[in-house]
Protein backbone atom coordinates (compact mmCIF):
# COMPACT_ATOMS: atom_id res chain seq x y z
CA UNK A 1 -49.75 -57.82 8.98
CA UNK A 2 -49.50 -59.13 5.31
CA UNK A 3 -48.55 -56.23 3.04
CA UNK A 4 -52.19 -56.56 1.27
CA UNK A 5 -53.56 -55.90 4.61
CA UNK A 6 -51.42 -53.19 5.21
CA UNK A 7 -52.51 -51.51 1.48
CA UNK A 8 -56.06 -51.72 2.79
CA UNK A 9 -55.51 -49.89 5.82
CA UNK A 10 -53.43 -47.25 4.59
CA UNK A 11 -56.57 -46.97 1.71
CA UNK A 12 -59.07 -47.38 4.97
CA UNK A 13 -57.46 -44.31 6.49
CA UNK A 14 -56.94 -41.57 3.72
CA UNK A 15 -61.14 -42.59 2.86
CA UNK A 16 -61.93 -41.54 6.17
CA UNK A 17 -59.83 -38.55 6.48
CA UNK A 18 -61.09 -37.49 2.78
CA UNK A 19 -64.97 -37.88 4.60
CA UNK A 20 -63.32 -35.82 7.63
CA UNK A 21 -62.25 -32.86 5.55
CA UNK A 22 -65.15 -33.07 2.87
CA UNK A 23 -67.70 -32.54 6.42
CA UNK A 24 -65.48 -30.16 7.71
CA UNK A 25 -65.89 -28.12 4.85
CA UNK A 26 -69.76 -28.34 4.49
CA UNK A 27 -69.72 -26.98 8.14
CA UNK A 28 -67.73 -24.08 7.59
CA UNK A 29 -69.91 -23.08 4.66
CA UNK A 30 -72.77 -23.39 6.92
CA UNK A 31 -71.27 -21.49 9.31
CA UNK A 32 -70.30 -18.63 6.68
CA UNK A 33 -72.15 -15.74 5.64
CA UNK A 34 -74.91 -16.10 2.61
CA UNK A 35 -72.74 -15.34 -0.60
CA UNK A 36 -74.00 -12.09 -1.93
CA UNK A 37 -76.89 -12.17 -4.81
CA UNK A 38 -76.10 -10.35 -8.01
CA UNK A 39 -75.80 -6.21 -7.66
CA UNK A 40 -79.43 -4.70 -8.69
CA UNK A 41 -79.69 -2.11 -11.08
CA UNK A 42 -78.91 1.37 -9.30
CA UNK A 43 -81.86 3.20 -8.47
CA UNK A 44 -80.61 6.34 -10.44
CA UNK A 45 -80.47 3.98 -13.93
CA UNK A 46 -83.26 2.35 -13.19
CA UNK A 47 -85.40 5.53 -12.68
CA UNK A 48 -83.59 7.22 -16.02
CA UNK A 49 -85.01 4.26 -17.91
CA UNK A 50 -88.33 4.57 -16.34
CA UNK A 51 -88.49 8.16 -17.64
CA UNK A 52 -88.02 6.96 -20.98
CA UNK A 53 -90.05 4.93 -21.68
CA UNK A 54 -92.70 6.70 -19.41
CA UNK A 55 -91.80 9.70 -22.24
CA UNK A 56 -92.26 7.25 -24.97
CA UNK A 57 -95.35 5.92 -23.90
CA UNK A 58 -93.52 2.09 -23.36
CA UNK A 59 -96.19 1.22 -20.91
CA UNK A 60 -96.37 -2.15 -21.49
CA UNK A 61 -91.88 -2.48 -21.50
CA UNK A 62 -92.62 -0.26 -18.29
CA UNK A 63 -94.56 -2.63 -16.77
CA UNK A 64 -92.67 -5.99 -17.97
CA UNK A 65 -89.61 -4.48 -16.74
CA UNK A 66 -90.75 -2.92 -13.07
CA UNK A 67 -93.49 -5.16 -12.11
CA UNK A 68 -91.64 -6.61 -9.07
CA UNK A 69 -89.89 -3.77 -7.95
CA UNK A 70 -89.49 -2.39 -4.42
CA UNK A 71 -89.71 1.11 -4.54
CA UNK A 72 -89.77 1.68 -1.19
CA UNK A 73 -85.61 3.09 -0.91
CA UNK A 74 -85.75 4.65 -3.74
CA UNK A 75 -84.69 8.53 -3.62
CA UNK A 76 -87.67 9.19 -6.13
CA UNK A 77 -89.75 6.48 -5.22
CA UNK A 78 -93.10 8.54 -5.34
CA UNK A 79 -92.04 9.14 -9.16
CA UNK A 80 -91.35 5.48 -9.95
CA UNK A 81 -94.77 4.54 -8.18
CA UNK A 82 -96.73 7.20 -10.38
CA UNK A 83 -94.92 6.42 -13.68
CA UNK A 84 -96.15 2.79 -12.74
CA UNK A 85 -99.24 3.59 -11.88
CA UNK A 86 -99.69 5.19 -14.98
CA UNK A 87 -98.07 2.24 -17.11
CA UNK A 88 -101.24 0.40 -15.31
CA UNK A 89 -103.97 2.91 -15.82
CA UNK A 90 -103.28 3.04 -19.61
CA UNK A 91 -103.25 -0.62 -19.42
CA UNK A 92 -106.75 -0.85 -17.51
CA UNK A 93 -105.18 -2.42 -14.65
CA UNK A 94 -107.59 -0.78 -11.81
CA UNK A 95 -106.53 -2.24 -9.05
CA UNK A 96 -102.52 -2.30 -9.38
CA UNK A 97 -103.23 1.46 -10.76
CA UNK A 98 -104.86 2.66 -7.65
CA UNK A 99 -102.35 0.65 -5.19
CA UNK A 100 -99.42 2.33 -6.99
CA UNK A 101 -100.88 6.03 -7.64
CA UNK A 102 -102.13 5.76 -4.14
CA UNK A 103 -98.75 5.65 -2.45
CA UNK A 104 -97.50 8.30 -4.93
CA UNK A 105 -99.58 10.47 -3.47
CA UNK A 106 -99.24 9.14 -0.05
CA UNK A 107 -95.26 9.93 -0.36
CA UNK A 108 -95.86 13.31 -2.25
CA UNK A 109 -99.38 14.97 -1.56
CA UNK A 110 -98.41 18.18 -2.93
CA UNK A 111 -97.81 17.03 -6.61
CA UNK A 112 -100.69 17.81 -8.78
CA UNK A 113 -100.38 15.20 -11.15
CA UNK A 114 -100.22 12.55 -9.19
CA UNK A 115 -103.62 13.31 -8.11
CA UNK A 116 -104.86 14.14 -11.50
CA UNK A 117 -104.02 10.35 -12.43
CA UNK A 118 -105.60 8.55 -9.29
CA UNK A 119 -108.28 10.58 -10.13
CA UNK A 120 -107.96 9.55 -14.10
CA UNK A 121 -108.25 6.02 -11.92
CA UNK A 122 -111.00 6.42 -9.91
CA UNK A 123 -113.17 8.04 -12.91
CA UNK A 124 -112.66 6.26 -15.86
CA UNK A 125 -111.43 2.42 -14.14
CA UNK A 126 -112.84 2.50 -10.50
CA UNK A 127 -116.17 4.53 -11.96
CA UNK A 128 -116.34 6.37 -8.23
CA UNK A 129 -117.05 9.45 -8.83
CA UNK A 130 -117.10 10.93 -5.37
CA UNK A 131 -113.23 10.11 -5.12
CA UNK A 132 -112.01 11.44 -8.59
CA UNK A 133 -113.78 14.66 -7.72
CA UNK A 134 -111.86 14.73 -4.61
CA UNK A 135 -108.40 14.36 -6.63
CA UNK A 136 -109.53 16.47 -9.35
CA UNK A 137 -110.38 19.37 -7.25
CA UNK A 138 -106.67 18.49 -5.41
CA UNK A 139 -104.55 18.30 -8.99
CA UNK A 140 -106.49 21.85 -9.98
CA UNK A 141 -105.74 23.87 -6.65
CA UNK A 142 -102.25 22.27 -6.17
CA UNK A 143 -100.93 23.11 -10.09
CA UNK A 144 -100.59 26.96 -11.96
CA UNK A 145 -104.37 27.08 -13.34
CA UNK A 146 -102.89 28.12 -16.78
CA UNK A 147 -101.01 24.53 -17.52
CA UNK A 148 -102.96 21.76 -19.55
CA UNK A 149 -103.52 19.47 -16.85
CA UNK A 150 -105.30 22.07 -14.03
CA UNK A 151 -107.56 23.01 -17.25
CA UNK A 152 -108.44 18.98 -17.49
CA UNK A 153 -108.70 18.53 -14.11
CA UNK A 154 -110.99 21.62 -13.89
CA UNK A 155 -113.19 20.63 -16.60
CA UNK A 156 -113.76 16.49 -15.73
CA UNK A 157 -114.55 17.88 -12.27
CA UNK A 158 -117.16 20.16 -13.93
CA UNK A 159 -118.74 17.45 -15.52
CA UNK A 160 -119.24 15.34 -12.84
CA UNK A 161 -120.64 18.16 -10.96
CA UNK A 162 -122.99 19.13 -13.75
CA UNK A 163 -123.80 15.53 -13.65
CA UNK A 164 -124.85 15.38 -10.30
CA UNK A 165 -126.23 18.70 -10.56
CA UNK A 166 -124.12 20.72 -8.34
CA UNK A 167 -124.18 24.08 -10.99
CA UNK A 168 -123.16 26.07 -7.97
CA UNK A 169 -120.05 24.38 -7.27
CA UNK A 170 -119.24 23.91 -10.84
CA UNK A 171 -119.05 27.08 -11.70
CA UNK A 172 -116.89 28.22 -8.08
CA UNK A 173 -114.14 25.71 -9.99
CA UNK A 174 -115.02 27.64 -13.04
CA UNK A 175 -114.45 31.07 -11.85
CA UNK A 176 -111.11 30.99 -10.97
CA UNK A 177 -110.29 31.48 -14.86
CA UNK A 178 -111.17 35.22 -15.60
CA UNK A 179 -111.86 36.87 -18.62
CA UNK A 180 -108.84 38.78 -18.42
CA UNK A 181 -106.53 35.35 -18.02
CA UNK A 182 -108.70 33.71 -20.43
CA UNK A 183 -105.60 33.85 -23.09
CA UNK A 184 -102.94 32.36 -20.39
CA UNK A 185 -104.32 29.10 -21.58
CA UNK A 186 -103.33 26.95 -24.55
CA UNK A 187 -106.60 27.57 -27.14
CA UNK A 188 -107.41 23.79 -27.12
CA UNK A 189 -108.31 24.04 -23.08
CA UNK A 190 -109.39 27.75 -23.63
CA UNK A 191 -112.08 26.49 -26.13
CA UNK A 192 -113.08 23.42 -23.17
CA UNK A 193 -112.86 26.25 -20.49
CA UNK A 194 -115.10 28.42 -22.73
CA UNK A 195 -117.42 25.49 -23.63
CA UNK A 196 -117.88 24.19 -19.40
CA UNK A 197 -118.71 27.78 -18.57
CA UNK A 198 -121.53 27.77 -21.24
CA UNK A 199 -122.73 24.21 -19.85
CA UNK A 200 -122.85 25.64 -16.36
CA UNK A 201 -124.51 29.13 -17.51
CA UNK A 202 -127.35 27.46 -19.40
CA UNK A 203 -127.58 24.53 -16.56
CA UNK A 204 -128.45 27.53 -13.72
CA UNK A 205 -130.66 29.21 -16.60
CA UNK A 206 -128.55 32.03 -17.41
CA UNK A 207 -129.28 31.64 -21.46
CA UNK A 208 -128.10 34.72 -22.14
CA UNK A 209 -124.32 34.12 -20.28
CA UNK A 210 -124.26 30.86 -21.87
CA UNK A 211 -125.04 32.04 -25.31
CA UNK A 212 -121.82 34.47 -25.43
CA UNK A 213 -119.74 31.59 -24.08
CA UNK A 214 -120.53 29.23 -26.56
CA UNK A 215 -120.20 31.95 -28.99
CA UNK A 216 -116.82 32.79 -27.58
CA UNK A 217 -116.02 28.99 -27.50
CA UNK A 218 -116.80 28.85 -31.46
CA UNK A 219 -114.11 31.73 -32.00
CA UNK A 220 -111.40 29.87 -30.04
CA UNK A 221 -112.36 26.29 -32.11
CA UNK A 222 -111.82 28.15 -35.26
CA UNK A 223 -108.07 28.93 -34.01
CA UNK A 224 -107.19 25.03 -32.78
């Protein structure tokens, strides 16, 4: 063999052991494990920047920054599904509102706001009534009746009932708040308190009960 010949060989072989190894390797890497994605956030600092910007009323950042997140594993994932819920309720977002508020309450039924804002939902975005009454009524007997959001709860579930004419009922919601506890609340929702009683006094005919509560109601507006 002329040495040309034998150059070409030698150069024949080391190409085809180069193509050996190089498939070699693309089997291995087959054959090994999926490299790891990039770490997520930690639940705990992702849930500590969901409070604040849920405190700072950042919906919109809220939303922009948890849109595609999964929840589900997460040690307070019925909070990060409210606080979401709410970034789409103030951002009229009915259906993505209800899915999210819905499994908050799903994961935590005993926490009153969570039903006052699927109620919020239902009322002012899904306009069914029957529901938000339903989660009012649940926010106002699962929360201390002296807190602002029991008094709201209270009161929007008054008005629907007064709506649909249901005095009776309206004022069984009302009557949990005494005269004697009257001054447990803060004077804005005293004066609203004051104000449904009156509504539901002169809607059964009692003019004379709804005259002193409106009075009464004047008293506390003069205060706020």
């Amino acid at each position: 063999m002329t040495r040309k010949k034998k150059h070409f060989t030698r150069l024949g072989f080391a190409a085809g052991a180069l193509c050996v190894l190089s498939a070699a390797v693309v089997l291995a890497e087959a054959d090994s494990p999926a490299q790891p994605e990039a770490p997520a956030v930690p639940a705990g600092k992702a849930i500590a920047r969901m409070r604040e910007l849920s405190k700072n009323d950042r919906w919109m950042g809220l939303i922009e920054e948890f849109e595609n997140e999964d929840f589900s594993a997460w040690p307070e994932a019925a909070e990060a599904f409210h606080m979401r819920g709410v970034g789409y309720l103030h951002l009229k977002d009915a259906p993505k509102a209800e899915r999210d508020l819905k499994e908050a309450v799903e994961r935590d039924p005993e926490e009153g706001f969570f039903w006052y804002n699927l109620a919020e939902t239902c009322h002012a975005l899904l306009k069914d009534d029957a529901r938000a009454l339903d989660a009012y009524r649940k926010a106002f007997e699962l929360e201390d009746n002296f807190g602002w959001m029991p008094a709201a709860a209270a009161v929007k579930a008054v008005n629907i009932l007064l709506y649909q004419v249901r005095n009776d009922e309206a004022l069984d919601i009302l009557r949990r708040y005494r005269d004697e506890d009257m001054e447990k609340l803060p004077p804005y929702w005293r004066f609203h308190i004051l104000r449904a009683y009156a509504r539901t006094y002169a809607a059964q005919g009692r003019e004379a009960e709804a005259r002193v509560k409106f009075r009464q109601a004047l008293i506390v507006e003069s205060t706020v």
